[in-house]
C-alpha atoms as a PDB file:
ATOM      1  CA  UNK A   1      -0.011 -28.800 -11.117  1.00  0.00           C
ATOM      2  CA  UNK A   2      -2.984 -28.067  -8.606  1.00  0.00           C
ATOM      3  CA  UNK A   3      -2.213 -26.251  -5.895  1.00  0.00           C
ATOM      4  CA  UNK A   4      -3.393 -28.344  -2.809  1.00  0.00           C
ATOM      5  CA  UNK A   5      -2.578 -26.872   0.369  1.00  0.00           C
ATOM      6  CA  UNK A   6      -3.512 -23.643   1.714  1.00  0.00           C
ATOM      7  CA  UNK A   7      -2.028 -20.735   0.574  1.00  0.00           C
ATOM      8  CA  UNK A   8      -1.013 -17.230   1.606  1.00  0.00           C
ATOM      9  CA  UNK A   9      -0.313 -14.297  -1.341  1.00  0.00           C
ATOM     10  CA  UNK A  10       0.034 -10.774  -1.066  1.00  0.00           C
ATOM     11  CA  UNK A  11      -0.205  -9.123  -4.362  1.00  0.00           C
ATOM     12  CA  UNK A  12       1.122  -5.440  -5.408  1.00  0.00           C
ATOM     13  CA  UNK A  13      -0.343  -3.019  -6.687  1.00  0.00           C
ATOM     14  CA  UNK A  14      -3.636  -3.737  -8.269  1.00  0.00           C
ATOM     15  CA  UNK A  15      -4.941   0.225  -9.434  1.00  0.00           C
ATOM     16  CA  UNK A  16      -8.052  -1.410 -10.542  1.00  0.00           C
ATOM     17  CA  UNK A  17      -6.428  -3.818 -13.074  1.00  0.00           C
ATOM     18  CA  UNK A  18      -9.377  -6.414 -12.565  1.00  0.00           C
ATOM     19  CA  UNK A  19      -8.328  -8.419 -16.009  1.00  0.00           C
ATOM     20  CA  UNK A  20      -5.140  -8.513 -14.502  1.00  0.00           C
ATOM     21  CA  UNK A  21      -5.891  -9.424 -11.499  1.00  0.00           C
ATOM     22  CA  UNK A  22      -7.911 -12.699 -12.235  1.00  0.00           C
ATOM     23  CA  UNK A  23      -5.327 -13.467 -14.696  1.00  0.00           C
ATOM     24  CA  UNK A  24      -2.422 -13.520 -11.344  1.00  0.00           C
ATOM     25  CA  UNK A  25      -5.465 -15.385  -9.539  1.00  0.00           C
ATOM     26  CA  UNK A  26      -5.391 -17.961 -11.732  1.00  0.00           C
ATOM     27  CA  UNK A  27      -2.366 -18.840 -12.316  1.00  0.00           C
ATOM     28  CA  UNK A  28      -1.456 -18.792  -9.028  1.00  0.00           C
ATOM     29  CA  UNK A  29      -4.817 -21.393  -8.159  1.00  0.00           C
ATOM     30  CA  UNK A  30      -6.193 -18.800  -5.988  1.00  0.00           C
ATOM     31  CA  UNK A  31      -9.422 -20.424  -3.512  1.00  0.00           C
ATOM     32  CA  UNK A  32     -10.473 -18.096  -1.469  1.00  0.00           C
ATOM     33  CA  UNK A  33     -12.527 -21.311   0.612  1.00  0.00           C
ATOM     34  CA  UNK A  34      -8.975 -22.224   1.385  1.00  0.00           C
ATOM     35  CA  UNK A  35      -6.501 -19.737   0.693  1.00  0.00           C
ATOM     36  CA  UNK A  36      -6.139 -15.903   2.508  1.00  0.00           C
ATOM     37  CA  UNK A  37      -5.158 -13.032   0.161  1.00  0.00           C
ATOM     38  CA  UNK A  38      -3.291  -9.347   0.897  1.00  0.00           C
ATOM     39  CA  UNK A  39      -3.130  -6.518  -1.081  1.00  0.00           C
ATOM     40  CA  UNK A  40       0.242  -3.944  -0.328  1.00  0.00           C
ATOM     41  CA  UNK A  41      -2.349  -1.086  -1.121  1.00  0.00           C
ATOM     42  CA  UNK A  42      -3.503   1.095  -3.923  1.00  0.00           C
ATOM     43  CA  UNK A  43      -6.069  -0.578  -4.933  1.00  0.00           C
ATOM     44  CA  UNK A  44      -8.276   1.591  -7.246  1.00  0.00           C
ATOM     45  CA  UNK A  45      -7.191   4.309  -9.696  1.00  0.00           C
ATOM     46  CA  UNK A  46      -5.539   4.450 -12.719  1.00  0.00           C
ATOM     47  CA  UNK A  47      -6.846   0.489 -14.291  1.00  0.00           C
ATOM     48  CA  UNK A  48      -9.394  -0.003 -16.289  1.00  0.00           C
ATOM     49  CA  UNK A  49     -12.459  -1.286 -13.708  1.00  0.00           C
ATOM     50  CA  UNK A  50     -12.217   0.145 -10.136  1.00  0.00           C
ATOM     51  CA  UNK A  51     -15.172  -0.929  -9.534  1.00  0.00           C
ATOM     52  CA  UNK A  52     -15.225  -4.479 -10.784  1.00  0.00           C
ATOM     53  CA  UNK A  53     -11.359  -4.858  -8.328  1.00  0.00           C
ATOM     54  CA  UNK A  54     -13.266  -3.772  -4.972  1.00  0.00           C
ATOM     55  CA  UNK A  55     -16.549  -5.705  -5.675  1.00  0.00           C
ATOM     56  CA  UNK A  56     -14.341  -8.720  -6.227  1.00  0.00           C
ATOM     57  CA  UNK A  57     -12.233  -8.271  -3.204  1.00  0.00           C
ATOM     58  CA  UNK A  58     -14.945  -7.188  -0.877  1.00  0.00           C
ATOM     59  CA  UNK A  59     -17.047 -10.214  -2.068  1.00  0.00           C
ATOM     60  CA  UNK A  60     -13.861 -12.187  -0.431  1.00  0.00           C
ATOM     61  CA  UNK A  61     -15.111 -11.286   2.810  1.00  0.00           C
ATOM     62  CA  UNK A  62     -12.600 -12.821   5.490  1.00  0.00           C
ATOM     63  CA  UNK A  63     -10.245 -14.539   2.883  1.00  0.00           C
ATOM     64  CA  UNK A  64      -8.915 -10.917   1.988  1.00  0.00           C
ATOM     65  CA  UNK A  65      -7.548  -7.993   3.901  1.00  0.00           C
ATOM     66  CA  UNK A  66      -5.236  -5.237   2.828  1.00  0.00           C
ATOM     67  CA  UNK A  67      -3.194  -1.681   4.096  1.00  0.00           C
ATOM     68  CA  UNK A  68      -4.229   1.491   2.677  1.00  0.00           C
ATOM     69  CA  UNK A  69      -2.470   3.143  -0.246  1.00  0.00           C
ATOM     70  CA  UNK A  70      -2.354   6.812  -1.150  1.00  0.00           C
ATOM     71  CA  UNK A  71      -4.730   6.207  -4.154  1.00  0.00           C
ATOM     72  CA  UNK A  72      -7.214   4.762  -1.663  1.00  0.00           C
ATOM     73  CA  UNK A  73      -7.223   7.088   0.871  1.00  0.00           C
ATOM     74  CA  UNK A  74      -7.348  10.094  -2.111  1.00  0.00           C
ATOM     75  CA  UNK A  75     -10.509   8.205  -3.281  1.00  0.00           C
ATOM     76  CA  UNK A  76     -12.349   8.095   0.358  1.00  0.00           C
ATOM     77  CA  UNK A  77     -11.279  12.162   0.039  1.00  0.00           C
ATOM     78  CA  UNK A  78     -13.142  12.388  -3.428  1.00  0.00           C
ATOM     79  CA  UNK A  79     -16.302  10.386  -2.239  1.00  0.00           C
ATOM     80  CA  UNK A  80     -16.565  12.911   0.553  1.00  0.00           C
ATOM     81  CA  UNK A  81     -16.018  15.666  -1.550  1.00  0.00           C
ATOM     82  CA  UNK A  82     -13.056  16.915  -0.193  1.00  0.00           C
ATOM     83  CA  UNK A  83     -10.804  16.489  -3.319  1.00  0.00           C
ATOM     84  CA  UNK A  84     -11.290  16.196  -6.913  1.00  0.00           C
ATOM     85  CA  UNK A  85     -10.565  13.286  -8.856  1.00  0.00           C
ATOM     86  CA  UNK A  86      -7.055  12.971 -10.344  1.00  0.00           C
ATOM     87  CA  UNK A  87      -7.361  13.762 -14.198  1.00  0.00           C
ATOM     88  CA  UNK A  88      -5.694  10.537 -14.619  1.00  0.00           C
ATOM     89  CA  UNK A  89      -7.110   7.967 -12.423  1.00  0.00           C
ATOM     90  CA  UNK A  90     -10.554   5.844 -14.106  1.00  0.00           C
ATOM     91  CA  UNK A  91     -12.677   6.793 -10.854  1.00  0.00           C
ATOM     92  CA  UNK A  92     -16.268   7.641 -13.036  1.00  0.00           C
ATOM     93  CA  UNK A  93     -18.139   4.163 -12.890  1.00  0.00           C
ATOM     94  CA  UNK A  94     -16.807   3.704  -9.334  1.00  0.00           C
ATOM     95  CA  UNK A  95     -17.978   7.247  -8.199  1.00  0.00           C
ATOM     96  CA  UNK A  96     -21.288   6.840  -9.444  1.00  0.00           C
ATOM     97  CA  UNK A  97     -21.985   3.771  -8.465  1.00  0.00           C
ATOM     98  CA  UNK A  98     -24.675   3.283  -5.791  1.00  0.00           C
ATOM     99  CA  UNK A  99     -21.820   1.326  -4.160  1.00  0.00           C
ATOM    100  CA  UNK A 100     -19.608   3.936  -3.281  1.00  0.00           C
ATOM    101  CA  UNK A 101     -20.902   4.888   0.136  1.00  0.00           C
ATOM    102  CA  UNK A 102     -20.859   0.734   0.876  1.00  0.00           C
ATOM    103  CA  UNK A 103     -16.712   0.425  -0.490  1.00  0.00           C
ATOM    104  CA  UNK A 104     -15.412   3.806   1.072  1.00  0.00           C
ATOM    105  CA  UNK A 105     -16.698   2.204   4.634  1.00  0.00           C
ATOM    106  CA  UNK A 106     -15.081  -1.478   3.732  1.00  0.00           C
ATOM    107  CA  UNK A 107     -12.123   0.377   3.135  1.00  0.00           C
ATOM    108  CA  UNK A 108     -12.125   2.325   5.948  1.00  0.00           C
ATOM    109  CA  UNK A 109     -11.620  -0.636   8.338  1.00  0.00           C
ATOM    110  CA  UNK A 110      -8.239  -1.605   6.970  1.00  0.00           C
ATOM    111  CA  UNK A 111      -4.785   0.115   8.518  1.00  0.00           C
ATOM    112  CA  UNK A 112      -1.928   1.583   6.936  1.00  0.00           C
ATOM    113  CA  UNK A 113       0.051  -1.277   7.986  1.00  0.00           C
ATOM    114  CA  UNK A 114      -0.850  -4.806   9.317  1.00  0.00           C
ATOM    115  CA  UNK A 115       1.499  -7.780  10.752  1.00  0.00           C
ATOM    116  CA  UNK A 116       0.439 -10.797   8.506  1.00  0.00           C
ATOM    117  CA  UNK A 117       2.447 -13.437  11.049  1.00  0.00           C
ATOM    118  CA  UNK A 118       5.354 -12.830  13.182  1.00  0.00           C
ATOM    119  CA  UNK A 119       7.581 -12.497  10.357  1.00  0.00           C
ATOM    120  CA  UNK A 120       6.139 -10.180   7.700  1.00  0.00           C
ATOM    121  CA  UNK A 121       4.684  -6.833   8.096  1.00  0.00           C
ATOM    122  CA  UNK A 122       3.204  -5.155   4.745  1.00  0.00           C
ATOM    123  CA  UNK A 123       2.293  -1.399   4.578  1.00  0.00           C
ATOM    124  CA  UNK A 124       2.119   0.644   1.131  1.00  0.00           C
ATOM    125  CA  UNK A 125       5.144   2.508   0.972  1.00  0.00           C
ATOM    126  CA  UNK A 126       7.767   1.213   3.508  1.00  0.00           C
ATOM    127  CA  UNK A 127       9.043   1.525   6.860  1.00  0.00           C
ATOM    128  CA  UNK A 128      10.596   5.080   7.981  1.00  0.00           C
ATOM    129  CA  UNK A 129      13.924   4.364   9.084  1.00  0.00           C
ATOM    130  CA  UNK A 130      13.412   6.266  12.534  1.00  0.00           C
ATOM    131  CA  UNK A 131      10.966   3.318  13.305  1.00  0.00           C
ATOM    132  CA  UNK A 132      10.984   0.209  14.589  1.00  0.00           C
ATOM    133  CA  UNK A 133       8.596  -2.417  13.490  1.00  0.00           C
ATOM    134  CA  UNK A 134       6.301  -1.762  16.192  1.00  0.00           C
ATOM    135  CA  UNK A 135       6.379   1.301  16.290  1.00  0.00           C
ATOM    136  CA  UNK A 136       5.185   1.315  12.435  1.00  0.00           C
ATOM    137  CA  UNK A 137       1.750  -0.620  13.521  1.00  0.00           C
ATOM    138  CA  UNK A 138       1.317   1.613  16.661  1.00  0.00           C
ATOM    139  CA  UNK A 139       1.540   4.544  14.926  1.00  0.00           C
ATOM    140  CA  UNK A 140      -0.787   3.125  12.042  1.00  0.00           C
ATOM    141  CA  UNK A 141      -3.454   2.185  14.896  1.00  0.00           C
ATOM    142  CA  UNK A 142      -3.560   5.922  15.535  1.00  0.00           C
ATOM    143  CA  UNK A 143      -4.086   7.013  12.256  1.00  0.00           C
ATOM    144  CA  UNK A 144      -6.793   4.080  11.896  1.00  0.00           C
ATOM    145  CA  UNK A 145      -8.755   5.421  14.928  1.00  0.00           C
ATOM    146  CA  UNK A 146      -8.676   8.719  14.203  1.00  0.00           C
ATOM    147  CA  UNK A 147      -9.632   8.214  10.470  1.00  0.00           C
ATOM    148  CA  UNK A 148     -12.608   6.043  11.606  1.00  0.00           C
ATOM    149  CA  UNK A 149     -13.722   8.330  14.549  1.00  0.00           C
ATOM    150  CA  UNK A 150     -13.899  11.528  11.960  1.00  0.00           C
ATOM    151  CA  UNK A 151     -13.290  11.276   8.581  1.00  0.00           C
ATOM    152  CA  UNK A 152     -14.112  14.270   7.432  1.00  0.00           C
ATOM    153  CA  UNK A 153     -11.877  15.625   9.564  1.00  0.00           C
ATOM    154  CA  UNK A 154      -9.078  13.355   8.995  1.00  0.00           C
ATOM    155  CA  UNK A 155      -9.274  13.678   5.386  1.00  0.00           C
ATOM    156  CA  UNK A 156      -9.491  17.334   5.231  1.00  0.00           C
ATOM    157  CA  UNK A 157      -6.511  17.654   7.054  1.00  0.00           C
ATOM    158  CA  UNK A 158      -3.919  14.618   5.366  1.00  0.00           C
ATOM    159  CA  UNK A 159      -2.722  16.344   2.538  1.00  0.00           C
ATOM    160  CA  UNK A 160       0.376  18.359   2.465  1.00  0.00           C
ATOM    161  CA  UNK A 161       4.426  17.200   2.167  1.00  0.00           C
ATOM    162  CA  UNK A 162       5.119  18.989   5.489  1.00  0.00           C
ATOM    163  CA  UNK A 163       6.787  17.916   8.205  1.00  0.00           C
ATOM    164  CA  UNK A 164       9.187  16.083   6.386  1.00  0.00           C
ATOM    165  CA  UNK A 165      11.360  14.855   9.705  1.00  0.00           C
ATOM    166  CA  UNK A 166       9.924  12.366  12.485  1.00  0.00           C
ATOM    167  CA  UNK A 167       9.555  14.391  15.828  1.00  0.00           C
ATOM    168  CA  UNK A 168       7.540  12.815  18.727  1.00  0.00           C
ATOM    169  CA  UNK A 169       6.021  15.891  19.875  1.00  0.00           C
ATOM    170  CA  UNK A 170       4.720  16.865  16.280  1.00  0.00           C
ATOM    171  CA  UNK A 171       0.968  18.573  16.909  1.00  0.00           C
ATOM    172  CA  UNK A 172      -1.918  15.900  16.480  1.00  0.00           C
ATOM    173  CA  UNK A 173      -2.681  17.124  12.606  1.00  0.00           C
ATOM    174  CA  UNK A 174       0.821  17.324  11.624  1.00  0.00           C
ATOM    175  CA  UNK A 175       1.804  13.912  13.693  1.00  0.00           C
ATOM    176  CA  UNK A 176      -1.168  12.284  11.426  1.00  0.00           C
ATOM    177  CA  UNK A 177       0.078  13.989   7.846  1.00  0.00           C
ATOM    178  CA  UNK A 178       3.739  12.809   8.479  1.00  0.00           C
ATOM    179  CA  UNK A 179       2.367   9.007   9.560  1.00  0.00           C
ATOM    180  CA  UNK A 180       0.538   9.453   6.398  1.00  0.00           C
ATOM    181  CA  UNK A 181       2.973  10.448   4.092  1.00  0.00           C
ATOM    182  CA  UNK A 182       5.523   7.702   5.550  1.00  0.00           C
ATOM    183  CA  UNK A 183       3.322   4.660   5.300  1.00  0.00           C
ATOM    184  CA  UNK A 184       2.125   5.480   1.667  1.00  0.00           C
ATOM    185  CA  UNK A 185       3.538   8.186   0.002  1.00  0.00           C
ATOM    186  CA  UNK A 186       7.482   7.682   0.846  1.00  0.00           C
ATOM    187  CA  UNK A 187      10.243   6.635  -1.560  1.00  0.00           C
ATOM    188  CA  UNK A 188      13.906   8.793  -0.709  1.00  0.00           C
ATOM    189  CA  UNK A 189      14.864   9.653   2.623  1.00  0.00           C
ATOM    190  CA  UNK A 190      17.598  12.031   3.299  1.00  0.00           C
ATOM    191  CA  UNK A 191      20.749  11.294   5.315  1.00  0.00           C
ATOM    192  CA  UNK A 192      18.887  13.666   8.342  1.00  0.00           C
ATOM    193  CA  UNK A 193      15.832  11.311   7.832  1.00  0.00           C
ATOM    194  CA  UNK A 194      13.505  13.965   6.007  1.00  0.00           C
ATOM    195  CA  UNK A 195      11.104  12.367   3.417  1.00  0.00           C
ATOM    196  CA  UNK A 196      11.803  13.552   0.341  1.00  0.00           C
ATOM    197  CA  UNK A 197       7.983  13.727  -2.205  1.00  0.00           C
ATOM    198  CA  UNK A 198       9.728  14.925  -5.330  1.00  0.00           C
ATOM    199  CA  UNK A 199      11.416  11.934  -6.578  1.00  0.00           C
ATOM    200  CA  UNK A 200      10.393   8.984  -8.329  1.00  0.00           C
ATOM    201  CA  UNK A 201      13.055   7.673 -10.265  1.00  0.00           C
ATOM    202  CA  UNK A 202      14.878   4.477  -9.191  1.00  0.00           C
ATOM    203  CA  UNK A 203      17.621   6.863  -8.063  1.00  0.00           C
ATOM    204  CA  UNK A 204      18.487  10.681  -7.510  1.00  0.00           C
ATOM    205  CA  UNK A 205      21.336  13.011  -8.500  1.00  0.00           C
ATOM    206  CA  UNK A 206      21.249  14.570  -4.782  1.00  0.00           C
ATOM    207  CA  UNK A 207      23.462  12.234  -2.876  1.00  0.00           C
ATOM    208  CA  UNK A 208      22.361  13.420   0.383  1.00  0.00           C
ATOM    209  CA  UNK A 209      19.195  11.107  -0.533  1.00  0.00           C
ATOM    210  CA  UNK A 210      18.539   7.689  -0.851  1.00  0.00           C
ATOM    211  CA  UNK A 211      16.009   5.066  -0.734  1.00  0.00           C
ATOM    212  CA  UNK A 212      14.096   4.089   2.508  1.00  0.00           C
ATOM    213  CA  UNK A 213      15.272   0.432   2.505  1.00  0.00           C
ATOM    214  CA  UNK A 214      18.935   1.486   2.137  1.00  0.00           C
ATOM    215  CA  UNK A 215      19.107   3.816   5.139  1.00  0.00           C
ATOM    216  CA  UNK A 216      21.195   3.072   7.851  1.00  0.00           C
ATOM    217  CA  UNK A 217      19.397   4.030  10.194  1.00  0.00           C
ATOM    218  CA  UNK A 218      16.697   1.460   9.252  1.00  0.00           C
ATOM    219  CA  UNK A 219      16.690  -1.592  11.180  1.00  0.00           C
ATOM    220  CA  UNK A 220      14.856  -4.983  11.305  1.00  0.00           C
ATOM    221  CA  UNK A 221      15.276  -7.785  13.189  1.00  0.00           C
ATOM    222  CA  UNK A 222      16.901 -10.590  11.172  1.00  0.00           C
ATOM    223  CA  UNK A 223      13.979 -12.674  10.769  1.00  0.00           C
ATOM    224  CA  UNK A 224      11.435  -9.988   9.494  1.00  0.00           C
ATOM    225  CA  UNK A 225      10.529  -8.573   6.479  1.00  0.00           C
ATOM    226  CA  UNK A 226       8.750  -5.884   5.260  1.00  0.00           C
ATOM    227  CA  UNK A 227       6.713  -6.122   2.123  1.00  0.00           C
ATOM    228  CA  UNK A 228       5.588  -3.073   0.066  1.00  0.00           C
ATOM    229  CA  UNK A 229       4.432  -1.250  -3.131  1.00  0.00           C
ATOM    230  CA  UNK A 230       3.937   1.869  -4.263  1.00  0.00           C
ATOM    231  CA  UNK A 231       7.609   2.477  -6.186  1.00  0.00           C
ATOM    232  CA  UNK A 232       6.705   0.771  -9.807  1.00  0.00           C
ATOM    233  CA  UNK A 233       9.678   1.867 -10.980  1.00  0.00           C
ATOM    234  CA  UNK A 234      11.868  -0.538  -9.002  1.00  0.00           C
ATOM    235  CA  UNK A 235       9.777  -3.288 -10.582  1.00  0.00           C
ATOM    236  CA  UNK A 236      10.328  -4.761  -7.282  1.00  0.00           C
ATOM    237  CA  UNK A 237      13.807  -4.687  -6.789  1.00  0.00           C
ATOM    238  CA  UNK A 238      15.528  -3.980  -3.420  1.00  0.00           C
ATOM    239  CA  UNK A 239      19.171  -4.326  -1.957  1.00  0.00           C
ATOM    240  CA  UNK A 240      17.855  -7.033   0.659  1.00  0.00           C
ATOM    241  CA  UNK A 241      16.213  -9.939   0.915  1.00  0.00           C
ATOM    242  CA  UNK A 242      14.446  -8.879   4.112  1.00  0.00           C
ATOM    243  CA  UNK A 243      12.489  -5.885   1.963  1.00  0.00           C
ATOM    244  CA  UNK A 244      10.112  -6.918  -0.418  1.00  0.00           C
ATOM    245  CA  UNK A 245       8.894  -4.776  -3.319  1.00  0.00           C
ATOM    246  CA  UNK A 246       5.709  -6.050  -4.773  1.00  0.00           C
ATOM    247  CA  UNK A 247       4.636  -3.013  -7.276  1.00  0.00           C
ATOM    248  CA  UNK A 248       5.855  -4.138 -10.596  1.00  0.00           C
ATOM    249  CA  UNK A 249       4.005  -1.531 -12.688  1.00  0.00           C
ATOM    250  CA  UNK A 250       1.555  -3.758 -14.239  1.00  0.00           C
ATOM    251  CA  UNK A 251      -1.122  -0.331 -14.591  1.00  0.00           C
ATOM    252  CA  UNK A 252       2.058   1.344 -16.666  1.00  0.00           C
ATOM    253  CA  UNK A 253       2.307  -2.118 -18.835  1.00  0.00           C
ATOM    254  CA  UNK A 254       4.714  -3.775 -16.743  1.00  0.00           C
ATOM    255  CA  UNK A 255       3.984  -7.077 -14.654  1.00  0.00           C
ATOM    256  CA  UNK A 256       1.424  -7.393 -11.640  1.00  0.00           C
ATOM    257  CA  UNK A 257       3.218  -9.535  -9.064  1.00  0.00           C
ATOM    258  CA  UNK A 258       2.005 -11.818  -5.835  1.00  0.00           C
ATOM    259  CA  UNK A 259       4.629 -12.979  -3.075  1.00  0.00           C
ATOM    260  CA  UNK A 260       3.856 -16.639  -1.843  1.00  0.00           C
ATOM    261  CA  UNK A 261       4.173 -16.497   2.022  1.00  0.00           C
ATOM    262  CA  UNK A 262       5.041 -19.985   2.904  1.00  0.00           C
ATOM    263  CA  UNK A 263       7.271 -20.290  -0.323  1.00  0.00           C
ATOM    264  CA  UNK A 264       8.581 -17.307  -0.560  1.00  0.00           C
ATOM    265  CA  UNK A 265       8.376 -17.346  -4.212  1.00  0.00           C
ATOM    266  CA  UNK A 266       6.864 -14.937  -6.286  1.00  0.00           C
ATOM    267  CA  UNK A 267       4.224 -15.472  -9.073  1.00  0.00           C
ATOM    268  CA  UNK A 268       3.937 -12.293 -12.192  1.00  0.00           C
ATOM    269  CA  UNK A 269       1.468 -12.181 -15.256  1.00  0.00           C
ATOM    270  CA  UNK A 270       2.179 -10.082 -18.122  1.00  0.00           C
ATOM    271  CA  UNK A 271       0.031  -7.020 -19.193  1.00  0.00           C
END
C-alpha cells in the first residue's frame, strides 16, 4: 500500500550498510520531498560503503538530521589525524575520498543528542540516569560548541574511560570526556552511577551493574521517550516502552530497524 501522508523514521544503526539502507528505505516508502528522516548515530564504519551512506544522507539536505555516534566522532579523529583507523572498520574509500574534508564538516553540525518533538529525544547511547531530559540536550549543546569552536582540540582530548561518575564540578576536559562517553559510548551503569566500558553482553555477572534504562535512578516523564542505538546485542529490546532501542545489528548480520514516529511501529529488513 503507498504510503501517503508524511512521515517521520528514525533508523538505527546504519555503519555504512548503504544496500541495507535503501532496502529499509524502500520498504518503508521513504520521500524525502515529503517525509523527514533521523539516524540514532554511528553512521559510518564497519559496512560495506561509508562513503556511498553519507553521500546519500547528506544529499538529503533538510529532510535528514542525526546525533553523533562513537564511530562518527572516531572518524572526524582519523580525518584529522589524531587516531588511526580501527583495523576493523571499511574507512579506505571514505578516507581518500576528495570528500572527506566536505562530510567531517556536515557532520560536525549535528549534536550528541537532539529533541525530535516534545515527546522523543534520540541520542546514540542513552540517557545517564543522573540526568534529566534537559539536562541531556544542555549538556550535549556544550559538547557541540566546544567541538565546533576547536576540533582539534576537542578531539585530542575525548578519548579515555575516566571519570566514570557524573560530578558537576568535573574540570572542562574531563566534564567533556564523561558527556562523551555517556551519550555514545554507555551500556551498564553501576548501582553508584559509574559507567561501566567493559561490557557488552546483554547482561553481566557483577550484580552491582546493570543497564542504563533499568536504573532507578533514571527518570522520564511519562509521556517521553528516549530512542537509541549503539547496544546491537539487545537487538532492540528494553524493559519499557518509554526506551527505544533501534540498533538491531544489521552490520553483524542481524536486522537494520526504523521506528515510525507518528505510528509508533517499527519497520526491519533482513541482511
Amino acid at each position: 500500500m503507498k504510503q501517503s501522508s508524511a512521515q517521520t523514521l528514525i533508523v538505527g544503526d546504519i555503519q555504512g550498510c548503504y544496500d541495507g539502507l535503501m532496502k529499509l528505505l524502500d520498504k518503508c516508502q521513504f520521500d524525502d520531498r515529503r517525509d523527514r528522516l533521523y539516524a540514532v548515530g554511528d553512521l559510518v564504519a564497519r559496512g560495506e560503503d561509508s562513503l556511498a551512506t553519507l553521500s546519500f544522507l547528506k544529499g538529503l539536505g533538510t529532510a535528514f538530521q542525526s546525533v553523533l555516534g562513537n564511530h562518527d566522532l572516531h572518524l572526524l579523529a582519523v580525518s584529522k589525524n589524531i587516531k588511526s583507523s580501527n583495523k576493523k572498520d571499511r574507512l579506505k574509500n571514505l578516507l581518500t575520498s576528495d570528500r572527506l574534508d566536505e562530510f567531517c564538516d556536515w557532520l560536525m553540525q549535528f549534536p550528541l543528542a537532539m529533541a525530535i518533538d516534545k515527546k522523543h529525544i534520540m541520542v546514540h547511547a542513552g540517557l545517564y540516569p543522573g540526568w534529566s531530559p534537559e539536562q541531556l540536550l544542555r549538556f550535549s549543546d556544550e559538547v557541540s560548541q566546544a567541538l565546533q569552536q576547536d576540533p582539534h582540540t576537542f578531539l585530542t582530548q575525548m578519548y579515555g574511560n575516566g571519570p566514570d561518575i557524573w560530578q558537576y564540578d568535573l574540570p572542562e576536559v574531563e566534564r567533556m570526556r564523561f558527556i562523551v562517553n555517556a551519550c555514545t559510548r554507555m551500556r551498564f551503569v553501576g548501582k553508584d552511577l559509574h559507567l561501566n566500558m567493559q561490557e557488552k553482553g546483554t547482561s553481566s555477572s557483577d550484580n552491582q551493574l546493570m543497564p542504563w534504562f533499568e536504573h532507578p535512578d533514571l527518570h522520564i516523564p511519562k509521556k517521553q521517550r528516549i530512542v537509541f542505538g549503539h547496544w546491537a546485542a539487545l537487538e532492540g529490546q528494553t524493559s519499557s516502552k518509554q526506551i527505544i532501542g533501534l540498533d538491531t545489528g544489521y552490520v553483524w548480520g542481524n536486522t537494520l530497524t526504523a521506528y515510525r514516529v507518528d505510528s509508533k511501529d517499527r519497520i526491519s529488513v533482513s541482511a
